[in-house]
N, C-alpha and C. Protein backbone atom coordinates (compact mmCIF):
# COMPACT_ATOMS: atom_id res chain seq x y z
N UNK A 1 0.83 -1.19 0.00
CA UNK A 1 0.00 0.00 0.00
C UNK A 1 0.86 1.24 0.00
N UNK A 2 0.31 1.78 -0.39
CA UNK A 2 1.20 3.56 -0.40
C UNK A 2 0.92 4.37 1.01
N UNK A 3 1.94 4.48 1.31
CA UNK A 3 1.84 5.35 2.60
C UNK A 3 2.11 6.48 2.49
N UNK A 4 1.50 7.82 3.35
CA UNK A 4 2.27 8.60 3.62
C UNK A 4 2.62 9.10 5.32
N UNK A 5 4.25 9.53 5.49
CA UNK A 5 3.53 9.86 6.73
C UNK A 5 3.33 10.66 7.00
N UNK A 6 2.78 11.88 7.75
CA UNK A 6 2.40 12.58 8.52
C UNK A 6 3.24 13.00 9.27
N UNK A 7 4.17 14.48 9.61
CA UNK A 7 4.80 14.83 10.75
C UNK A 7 5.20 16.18 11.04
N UNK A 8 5.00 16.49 12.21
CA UNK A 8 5.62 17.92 12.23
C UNK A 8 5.54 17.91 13.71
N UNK A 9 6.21 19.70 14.72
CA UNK A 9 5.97 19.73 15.50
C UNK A 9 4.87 19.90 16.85
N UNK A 10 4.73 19.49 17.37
CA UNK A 10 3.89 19.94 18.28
C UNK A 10 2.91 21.34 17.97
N UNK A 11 1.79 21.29 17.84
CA UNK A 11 0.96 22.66 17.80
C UNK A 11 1.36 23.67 16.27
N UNK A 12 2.03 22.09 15.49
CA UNK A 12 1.87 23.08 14.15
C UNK A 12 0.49 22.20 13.10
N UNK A 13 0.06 21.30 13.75
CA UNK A 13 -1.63 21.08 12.95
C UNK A 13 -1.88 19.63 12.87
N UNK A 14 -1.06 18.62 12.97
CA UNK A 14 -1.19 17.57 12.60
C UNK A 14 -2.68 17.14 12.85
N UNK A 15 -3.19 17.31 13.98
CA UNK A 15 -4.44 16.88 14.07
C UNK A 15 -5.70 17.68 13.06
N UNK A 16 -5.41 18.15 12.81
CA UNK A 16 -6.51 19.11 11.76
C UNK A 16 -6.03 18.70 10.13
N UNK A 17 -5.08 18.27 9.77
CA UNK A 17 -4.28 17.69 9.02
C UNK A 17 -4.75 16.57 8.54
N UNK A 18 -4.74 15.43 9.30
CA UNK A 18 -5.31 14.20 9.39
C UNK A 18 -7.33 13.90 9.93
N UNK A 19 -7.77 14.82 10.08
CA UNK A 19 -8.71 15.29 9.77
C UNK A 19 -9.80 15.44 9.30
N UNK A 20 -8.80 16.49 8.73
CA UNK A 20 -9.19 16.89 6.71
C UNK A 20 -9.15 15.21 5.92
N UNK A 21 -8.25 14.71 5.83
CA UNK A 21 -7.44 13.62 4.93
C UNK A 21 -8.38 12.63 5.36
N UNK A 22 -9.14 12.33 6.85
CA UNK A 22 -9.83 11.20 7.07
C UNK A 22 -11.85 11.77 6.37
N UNK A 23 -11.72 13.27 6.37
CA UNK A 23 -12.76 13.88 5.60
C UNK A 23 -13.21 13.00 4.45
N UNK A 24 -11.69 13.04 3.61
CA UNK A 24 -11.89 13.17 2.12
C UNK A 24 -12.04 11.51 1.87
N UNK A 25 -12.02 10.66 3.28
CA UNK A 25 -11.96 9.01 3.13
C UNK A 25 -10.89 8.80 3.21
N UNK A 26 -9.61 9.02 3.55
CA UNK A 26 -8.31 8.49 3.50
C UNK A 26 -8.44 7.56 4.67
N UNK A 27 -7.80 6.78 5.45
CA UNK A 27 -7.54 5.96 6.13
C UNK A 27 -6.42 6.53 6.88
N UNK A 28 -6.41 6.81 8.37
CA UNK A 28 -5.85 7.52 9.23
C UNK A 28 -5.01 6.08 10.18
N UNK A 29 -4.08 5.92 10.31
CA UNK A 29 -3.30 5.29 11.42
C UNK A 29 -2.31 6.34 12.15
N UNK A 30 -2.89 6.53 13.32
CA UNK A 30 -2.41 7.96 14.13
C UNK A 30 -1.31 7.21 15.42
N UNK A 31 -0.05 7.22 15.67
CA UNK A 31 0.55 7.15 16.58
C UNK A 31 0.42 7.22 17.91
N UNK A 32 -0.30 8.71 18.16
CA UNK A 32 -0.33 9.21 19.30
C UNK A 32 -1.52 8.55 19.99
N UNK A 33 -3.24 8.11 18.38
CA UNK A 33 -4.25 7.72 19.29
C UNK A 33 -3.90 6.25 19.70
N UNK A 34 -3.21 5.84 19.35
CA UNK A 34 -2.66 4.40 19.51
C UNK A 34 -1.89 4.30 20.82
N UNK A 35 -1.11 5.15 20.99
CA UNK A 35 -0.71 5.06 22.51
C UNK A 35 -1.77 5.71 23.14
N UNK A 36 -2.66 6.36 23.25
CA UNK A 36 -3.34 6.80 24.27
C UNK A 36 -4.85 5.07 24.36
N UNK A 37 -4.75 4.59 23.33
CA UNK A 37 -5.16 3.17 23.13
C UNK A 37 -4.87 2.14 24.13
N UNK A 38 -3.10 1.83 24.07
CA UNK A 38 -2.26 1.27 24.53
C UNK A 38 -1.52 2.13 26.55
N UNK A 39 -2.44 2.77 26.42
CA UNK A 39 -1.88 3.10 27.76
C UNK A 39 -3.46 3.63 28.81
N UNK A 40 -4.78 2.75 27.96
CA UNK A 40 -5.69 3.12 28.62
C UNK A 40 -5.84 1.73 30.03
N UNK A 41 -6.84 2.78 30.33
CA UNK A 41 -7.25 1.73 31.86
C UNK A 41 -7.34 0.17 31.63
N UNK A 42 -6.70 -0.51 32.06
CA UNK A 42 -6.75 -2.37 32.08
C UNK A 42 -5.95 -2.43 30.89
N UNK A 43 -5.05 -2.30 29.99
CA UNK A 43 -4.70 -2.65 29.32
C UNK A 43 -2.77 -3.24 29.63
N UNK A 44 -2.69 -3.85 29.10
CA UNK A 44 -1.22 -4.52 29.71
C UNK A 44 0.01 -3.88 29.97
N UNK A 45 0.04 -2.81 28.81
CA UNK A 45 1.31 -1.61 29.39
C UNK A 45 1.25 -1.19 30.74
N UNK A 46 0.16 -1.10 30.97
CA UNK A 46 0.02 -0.26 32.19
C UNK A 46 0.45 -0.94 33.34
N UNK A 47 0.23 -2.27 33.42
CA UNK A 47 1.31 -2.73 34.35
C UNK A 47 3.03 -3.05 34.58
N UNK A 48 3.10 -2.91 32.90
CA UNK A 48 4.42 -2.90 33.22
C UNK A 48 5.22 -1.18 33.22
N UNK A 49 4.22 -0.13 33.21
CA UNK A 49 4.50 1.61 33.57
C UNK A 49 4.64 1.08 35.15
N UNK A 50 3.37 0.85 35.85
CA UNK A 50 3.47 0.53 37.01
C UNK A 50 4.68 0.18 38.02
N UNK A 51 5.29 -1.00 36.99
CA UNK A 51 6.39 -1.72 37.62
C UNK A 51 7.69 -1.10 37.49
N UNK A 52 7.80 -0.23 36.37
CA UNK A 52 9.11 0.52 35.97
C UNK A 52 8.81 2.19 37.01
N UNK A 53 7.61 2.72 36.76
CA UNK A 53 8.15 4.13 37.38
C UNK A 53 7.06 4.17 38.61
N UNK A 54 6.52 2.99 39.25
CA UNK A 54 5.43 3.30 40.19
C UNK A 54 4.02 3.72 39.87
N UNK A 55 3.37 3.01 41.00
CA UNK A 55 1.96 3.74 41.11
C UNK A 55 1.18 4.89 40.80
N UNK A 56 1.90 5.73 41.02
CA UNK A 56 1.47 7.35 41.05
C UNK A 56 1.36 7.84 39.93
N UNK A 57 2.06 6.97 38.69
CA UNK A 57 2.06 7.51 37.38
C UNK A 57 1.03 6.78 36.86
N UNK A 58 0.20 6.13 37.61
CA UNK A 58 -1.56 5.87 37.06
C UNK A 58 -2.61 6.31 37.16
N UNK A 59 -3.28 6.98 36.73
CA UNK A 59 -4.69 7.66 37.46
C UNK A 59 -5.14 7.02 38.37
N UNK A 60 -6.41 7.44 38.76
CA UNK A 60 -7.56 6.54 39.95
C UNK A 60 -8.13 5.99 38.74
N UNK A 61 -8.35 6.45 37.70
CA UNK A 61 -9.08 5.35 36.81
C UNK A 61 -8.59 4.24 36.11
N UNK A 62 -7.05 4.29 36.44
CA UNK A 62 -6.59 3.25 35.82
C UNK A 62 -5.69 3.47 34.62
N UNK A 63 -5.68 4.42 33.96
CA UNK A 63 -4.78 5.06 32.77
C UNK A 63 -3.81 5.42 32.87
N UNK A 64 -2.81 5.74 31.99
CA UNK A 64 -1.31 6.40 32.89
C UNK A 64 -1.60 7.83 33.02
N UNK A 65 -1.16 8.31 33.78
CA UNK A 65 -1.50 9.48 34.19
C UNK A 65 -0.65 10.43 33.12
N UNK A 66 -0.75 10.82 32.18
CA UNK A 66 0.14 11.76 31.18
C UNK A 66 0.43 13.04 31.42
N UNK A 67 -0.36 14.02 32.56
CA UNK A 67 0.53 15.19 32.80
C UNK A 67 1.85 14.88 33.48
N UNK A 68 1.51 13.87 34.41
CA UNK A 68 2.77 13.51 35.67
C UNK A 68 3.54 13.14 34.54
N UNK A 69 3.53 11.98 34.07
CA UNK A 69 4.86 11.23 32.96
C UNK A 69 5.13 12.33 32.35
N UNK A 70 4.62 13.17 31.28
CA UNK A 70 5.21 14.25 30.73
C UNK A 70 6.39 15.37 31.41
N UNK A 71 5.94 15.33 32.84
CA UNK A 71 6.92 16.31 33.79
C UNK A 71 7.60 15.43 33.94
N UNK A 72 7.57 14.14 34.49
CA UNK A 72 8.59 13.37 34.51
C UNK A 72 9.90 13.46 33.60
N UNK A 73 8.96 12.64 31.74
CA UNK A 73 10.24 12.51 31.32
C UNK A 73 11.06 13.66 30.52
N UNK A 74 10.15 15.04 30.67
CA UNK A 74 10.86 16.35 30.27
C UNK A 74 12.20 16.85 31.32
N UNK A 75 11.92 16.22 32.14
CA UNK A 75 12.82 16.09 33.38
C UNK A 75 14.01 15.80 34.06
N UNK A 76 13.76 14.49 33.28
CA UNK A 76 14.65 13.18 33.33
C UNK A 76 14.80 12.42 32.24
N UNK A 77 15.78 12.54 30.97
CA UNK A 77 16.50 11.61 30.11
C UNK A 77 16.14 10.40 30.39
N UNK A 78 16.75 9.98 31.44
CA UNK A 78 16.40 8.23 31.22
C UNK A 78 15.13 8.54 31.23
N UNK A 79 14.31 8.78 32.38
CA UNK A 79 12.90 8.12 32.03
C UNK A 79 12.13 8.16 31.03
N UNK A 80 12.97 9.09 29.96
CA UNK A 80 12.16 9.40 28.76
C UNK A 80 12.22 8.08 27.69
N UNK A 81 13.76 7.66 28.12
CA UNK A 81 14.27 6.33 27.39
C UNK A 81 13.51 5.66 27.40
N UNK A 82 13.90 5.34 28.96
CA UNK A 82 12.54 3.91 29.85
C UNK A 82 11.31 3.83 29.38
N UNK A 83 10.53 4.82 29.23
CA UNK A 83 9.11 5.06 28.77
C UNK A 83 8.87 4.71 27.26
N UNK A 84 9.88 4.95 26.37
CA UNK A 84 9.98 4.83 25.34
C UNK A 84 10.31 3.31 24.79
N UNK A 85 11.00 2.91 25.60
CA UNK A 85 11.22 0.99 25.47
C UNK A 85 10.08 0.84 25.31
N UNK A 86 8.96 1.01 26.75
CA UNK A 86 8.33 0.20 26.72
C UNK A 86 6.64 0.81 25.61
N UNK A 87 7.02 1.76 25.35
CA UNK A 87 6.15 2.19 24.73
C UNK A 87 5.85 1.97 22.90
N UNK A 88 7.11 2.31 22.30
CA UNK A 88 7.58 2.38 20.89
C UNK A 88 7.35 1.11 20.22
N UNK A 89 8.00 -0.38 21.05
CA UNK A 89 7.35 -1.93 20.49
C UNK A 89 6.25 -1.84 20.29
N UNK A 90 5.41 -1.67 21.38
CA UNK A 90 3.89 -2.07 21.16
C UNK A 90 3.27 -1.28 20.41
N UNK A 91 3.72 0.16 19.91
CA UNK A 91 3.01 0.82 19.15
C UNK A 91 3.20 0.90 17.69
N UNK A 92 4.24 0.42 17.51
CA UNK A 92 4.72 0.00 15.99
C UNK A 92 4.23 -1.26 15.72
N UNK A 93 4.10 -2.42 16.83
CA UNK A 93 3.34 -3.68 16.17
C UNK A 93 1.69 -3.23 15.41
N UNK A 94 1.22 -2.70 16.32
CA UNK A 94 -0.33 -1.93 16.41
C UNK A 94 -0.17 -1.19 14.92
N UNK A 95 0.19 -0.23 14.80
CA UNK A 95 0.29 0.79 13.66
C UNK A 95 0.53 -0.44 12.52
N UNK A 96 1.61 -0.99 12.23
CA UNK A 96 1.80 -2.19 10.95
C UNK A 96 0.10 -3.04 11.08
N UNK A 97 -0.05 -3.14 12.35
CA UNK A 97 -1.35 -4.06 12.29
C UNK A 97 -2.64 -3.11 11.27
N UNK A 98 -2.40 -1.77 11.77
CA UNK A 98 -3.90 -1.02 11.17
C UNK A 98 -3.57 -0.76 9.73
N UNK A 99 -2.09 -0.79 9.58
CA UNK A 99 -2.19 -0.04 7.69
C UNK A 99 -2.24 -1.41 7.53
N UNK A 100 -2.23 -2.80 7.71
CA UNK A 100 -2.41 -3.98 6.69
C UNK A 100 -3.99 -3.97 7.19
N UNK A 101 -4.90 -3.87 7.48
CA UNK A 101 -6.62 -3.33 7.36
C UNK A 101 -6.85 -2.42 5.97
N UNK A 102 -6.21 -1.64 6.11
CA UNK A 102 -6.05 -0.65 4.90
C UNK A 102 -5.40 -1.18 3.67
N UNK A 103 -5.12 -1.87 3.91
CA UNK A 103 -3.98 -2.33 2.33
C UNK A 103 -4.93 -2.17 1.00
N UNK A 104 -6.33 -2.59 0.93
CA UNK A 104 -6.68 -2.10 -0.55
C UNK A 104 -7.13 -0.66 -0.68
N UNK A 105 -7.36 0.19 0.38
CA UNK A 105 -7.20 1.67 0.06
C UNK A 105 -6.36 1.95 -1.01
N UNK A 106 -6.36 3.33 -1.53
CA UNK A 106 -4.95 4.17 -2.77
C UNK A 106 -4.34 4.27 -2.13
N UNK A 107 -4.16 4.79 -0.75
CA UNK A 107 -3.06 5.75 0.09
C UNK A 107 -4.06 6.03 1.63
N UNK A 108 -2.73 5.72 2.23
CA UNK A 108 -3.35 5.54 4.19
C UNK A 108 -2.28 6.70 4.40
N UNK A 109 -2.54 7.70 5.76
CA UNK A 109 -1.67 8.45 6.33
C UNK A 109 -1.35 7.60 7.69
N UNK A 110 -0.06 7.89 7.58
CA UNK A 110 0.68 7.35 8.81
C UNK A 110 1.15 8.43 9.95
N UNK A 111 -0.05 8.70 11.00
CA UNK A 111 0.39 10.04 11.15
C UNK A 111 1.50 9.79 12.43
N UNK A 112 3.10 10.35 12.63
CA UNK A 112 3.75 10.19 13.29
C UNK A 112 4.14 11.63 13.83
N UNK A 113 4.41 11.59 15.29
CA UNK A 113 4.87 12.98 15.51
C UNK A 113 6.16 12.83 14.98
N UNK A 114 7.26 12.17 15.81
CA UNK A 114 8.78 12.45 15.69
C UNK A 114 9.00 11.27 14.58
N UNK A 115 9.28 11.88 13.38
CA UNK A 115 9.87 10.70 12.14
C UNK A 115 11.70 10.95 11.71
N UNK A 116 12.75 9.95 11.84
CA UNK A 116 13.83 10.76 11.23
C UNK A 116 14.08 9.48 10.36
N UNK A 117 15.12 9.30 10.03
CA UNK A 117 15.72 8.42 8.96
C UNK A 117 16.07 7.17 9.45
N UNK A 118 16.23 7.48 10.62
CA UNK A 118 16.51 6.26 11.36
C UNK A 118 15.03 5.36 11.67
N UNK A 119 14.08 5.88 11.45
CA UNK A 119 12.98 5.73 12.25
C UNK A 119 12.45 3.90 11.71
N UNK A 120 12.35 3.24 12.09
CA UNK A 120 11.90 1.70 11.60
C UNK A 120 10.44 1.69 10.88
N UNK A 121 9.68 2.98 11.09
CA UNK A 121 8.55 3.03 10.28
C UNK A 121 9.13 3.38 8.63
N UNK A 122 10.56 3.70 8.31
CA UNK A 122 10.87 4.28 7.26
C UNK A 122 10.48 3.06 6.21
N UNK A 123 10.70 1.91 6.50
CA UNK A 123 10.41 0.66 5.52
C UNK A 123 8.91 0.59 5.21
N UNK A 124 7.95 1.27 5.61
CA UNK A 124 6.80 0.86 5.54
C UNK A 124 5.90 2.58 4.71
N UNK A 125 7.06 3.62 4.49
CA UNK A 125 6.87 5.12 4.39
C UNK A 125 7.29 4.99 2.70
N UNK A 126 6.36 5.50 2.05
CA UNK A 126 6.79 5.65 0.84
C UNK A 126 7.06 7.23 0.22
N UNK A 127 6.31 8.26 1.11
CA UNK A 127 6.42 9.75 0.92
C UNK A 127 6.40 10.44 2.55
N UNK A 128 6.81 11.53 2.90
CA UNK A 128 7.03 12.20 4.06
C UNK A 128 6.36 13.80 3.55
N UNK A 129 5.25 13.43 4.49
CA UNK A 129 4.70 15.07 4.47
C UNK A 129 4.75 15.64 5.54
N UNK A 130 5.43 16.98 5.49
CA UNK A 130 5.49 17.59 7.32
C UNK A 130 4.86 18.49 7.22
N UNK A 131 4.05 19.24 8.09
CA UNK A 131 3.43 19.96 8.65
C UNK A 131 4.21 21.16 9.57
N UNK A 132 4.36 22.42 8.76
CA UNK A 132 4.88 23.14 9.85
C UNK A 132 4.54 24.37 10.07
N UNK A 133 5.09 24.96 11.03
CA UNK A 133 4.55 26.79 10.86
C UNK A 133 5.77 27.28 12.14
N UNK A 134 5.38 28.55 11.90
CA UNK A 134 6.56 29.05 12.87
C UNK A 134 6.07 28.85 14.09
N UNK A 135 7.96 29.52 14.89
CA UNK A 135 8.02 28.67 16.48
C UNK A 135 6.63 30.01 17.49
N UNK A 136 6.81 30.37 17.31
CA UNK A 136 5.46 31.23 18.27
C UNK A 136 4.02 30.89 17.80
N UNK A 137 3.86 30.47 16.41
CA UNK A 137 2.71 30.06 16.32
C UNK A 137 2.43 29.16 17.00
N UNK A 138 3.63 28.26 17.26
CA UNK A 138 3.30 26.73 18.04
C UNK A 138 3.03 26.59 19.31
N UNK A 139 3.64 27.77 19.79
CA UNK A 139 4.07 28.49 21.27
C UNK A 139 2.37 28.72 21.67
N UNK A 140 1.98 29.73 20.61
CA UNK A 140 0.64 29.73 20.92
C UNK A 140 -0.33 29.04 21.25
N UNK A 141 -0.62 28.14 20.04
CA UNK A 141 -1.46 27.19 20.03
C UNK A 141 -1.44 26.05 21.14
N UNK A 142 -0.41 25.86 21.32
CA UNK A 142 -0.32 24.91 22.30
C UNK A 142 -0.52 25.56 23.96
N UNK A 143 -0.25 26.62 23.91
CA UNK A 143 -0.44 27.41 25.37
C UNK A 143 -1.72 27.14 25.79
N UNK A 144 -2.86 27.54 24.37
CA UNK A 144 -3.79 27.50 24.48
C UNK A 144 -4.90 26.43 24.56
N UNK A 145 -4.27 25.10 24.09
CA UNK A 145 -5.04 23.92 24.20
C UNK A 145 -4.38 23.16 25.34
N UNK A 146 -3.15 23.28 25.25
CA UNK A 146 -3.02 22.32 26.30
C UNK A 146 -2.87 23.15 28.04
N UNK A 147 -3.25 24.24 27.92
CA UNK A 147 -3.09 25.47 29.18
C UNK A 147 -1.70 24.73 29.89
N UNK A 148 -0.60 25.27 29.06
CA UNK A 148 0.87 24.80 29.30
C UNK A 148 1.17 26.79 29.25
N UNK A 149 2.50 27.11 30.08
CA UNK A 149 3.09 27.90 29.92
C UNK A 149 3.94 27.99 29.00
N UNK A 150 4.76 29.15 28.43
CA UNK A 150 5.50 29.31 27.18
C UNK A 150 6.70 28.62 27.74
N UNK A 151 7.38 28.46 28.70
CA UNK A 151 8.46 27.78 28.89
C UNK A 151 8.61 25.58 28.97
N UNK A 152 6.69 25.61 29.52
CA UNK A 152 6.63 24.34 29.07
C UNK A 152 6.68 23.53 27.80
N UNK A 153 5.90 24.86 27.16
CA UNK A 153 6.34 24.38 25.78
C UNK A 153 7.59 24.56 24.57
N UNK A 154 8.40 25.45 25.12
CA UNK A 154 9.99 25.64 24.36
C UNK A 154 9.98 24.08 24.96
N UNK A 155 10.16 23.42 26.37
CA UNK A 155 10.98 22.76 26.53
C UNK A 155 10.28 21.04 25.90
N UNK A 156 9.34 21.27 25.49
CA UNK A 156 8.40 20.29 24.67
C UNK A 156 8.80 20.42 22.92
N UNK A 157 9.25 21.20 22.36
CA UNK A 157 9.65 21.80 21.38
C UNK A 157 11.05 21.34 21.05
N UNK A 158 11.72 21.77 22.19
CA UNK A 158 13.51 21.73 22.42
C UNK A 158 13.91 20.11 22.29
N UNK A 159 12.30 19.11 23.00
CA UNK A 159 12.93 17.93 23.31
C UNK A 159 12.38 17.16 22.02
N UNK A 160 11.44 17.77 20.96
CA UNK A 160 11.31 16.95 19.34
C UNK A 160 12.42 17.30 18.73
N UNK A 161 12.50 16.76 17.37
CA UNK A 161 13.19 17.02 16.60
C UNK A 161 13.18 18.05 16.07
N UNK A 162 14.57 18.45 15.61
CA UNK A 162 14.57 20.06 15.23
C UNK A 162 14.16 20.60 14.12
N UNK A 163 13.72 21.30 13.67
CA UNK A 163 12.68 21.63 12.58
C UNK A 163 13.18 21.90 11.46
N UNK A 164 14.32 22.27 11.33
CA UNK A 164 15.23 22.21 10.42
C UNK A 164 15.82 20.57 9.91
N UNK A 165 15.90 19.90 10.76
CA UNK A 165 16.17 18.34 10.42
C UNK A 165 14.86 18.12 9.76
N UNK A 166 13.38 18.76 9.96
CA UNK A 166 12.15 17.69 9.59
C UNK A 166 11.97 18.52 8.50
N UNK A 167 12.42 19.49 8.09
CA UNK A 167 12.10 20.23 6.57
C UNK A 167 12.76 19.20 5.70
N UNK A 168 14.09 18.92 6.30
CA UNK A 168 15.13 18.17 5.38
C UNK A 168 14.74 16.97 4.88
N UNK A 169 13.91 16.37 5.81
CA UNK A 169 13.26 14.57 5.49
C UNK A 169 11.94 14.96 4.17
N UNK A 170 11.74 16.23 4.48
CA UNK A 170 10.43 16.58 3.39
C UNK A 170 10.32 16.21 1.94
N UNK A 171 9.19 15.13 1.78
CA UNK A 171 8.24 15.18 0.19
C UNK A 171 7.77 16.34 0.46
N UNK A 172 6.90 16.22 0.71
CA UNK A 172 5.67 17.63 0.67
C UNK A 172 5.43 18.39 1.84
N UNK A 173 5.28 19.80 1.77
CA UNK A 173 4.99 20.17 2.78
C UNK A 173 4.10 21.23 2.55
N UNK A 174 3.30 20.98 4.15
CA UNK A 174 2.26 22.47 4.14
C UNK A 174 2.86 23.05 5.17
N UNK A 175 2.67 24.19 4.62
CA UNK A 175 2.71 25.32 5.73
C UNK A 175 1.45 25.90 5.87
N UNK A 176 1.76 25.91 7.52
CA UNK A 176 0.29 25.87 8.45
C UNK A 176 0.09 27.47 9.19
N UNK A 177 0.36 28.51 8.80
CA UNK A 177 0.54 29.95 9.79
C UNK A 177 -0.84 30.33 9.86
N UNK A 178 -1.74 29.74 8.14
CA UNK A 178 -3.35 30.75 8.39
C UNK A 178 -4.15 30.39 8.90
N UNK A 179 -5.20 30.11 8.40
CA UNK A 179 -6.75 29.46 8.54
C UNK A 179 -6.73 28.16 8.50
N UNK A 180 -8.20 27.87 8.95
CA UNK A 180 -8.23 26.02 8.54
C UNK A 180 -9.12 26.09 7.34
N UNK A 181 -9.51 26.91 6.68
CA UNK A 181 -10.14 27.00 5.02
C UNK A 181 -8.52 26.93 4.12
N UNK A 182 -7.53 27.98 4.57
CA UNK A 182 -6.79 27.39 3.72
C UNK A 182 -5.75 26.91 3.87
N UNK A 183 -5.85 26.04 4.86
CA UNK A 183 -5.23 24.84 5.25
C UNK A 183 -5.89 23.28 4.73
N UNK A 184 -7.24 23.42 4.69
CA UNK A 184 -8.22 22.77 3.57
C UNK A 184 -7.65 22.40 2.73
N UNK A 185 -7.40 23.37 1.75
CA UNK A 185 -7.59 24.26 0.13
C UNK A 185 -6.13 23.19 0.24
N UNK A 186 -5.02 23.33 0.74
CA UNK A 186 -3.93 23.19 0.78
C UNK A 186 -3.48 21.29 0.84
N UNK A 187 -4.50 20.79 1.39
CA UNK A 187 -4.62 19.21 1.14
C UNK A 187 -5.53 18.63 0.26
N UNK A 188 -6.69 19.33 -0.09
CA UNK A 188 -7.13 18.98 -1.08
C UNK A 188 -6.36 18.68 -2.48
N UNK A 189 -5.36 19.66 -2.57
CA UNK A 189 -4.58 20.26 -3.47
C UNK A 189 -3.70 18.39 -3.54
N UNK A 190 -2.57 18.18 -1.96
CA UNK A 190 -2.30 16.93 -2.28
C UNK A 190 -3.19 15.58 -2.14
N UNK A 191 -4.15 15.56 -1.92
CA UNK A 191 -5.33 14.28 -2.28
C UNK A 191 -5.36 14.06 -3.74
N UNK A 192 -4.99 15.20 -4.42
CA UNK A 192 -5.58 14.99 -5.91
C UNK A 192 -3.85 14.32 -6.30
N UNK A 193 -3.52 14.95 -5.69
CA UNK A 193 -1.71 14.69 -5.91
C UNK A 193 -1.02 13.30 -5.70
N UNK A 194 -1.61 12.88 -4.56
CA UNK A 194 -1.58 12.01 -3.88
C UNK A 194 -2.20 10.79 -4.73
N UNK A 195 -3.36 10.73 -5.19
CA UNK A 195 -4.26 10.02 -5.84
C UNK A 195 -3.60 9.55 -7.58
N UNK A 196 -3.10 10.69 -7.99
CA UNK A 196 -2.66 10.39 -8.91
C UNK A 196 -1.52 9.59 -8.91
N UNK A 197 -0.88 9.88 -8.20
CA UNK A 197 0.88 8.95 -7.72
C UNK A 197 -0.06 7.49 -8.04
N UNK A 198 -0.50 7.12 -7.04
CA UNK A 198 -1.43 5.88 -6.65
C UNK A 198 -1.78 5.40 -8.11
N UNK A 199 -2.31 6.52 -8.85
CA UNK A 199 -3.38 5.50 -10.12
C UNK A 199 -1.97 5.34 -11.47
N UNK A 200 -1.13 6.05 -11.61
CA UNK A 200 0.33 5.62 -12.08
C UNK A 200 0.77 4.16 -11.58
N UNK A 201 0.93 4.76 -10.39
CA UNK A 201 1.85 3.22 -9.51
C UNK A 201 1.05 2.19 -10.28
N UNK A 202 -0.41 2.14 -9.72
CA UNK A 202 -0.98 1.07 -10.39
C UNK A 202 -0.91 0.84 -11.66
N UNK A 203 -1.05 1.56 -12.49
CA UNK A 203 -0.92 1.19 -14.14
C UNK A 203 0.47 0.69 -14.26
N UNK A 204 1.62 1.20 -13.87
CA UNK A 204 2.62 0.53 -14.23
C UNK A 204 3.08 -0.80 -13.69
N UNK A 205 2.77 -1.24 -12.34
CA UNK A 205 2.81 -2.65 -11.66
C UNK A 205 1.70 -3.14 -12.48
């Protein structure tokens, strides 16, 4: 199947992005809803979060508690590691599991926050679309949804990949500074783009 993935920083659109793209019928395999999947109440990670960083990093309902872990591993290096062992396996088995559901779709988005070259999803990535806009726009947006201070979020910013590395990995890119009409206008534009790649590929295989 043809993939694309999906990536940019924090509070530059991805979710409005993928969206749009699940609007137009595309087939969405999202990273982030997959761990919030994989780290809900009763589910098996959660005991082994439990066993690596304690109790306290579980809600009362049973979920991992994600403001605490976030202060945590912005905090602390290793625990960002630690968290990431146990997190990154299970969510890459999951993700390969949902784009082979999708396999007779034209084209599935693979939406990933942090993608680099190294990344093991690269074997399964056939185009890289990033999503970006400038650093105060992001500053903003995110102040505002996630009611984080401007210094929580430089240091949420500081700890993705640098934005200059994710221009560099770029097929396509939108830039995200205006509206969501023409931010629209702006994927519609690659659906048609996108679609065509797909109906080539096919004629020539």
């Amino acid at each position: 199947m043809f993939t694309i993935a999906l990536t940019g920083g924090i509070g530059c659109g991805k979710s409005e992005v993928t969206q749009a793209f699940s609007t137009l019928g595309v087939p969405i395999v999202d990273l982030d809803a997959i761990a919030h999947q994989l780290t809900a109440a009763k589910q098996p990670l959660i005991d082994t979060i439990i066993a690596k960083f304690g109790q306290s990093y579980v809600a009362e309902e049973g979920a991992l508690d994600r403001d605490k872990m976030r202060e945590l591993v912005f905090n602390k290096e290793s625990a960002r590691h630690e968290l990431n062992a146990i997190l990154h396996p299970a969510i890459y088995q999951e993700a390969v599991k949902q784009l082979q559901v999708h396999a007779d779709a034209p084209y599935a988005i693979l939406a990933i926050p942090l993608l680099d070259k190294g990344s093991p999803y690269m074997s399964a990535i056939d185009r890289i679309l990033v999503i970006d806009c400038d650093e105060e726009t992001q500053i903003q947006r995110v102040k505002q949804r996630n009611q984080l201070n401007s210094t929580q979020v430089k240091q949420i910013i500081q700890a993705q990949m640098p934005r200059k590395a994710r221009l560099a990995i770029a097929d396509d890119l939108i830039e995200n500074n205006g509206n969501i009409e023409e931010l629209k206008q702006k994927i519609n534009v690659l659906h048609l783009k996108y679609d065509k790649i797909c109906i080539v590929r096919k004629t020539i295989s």
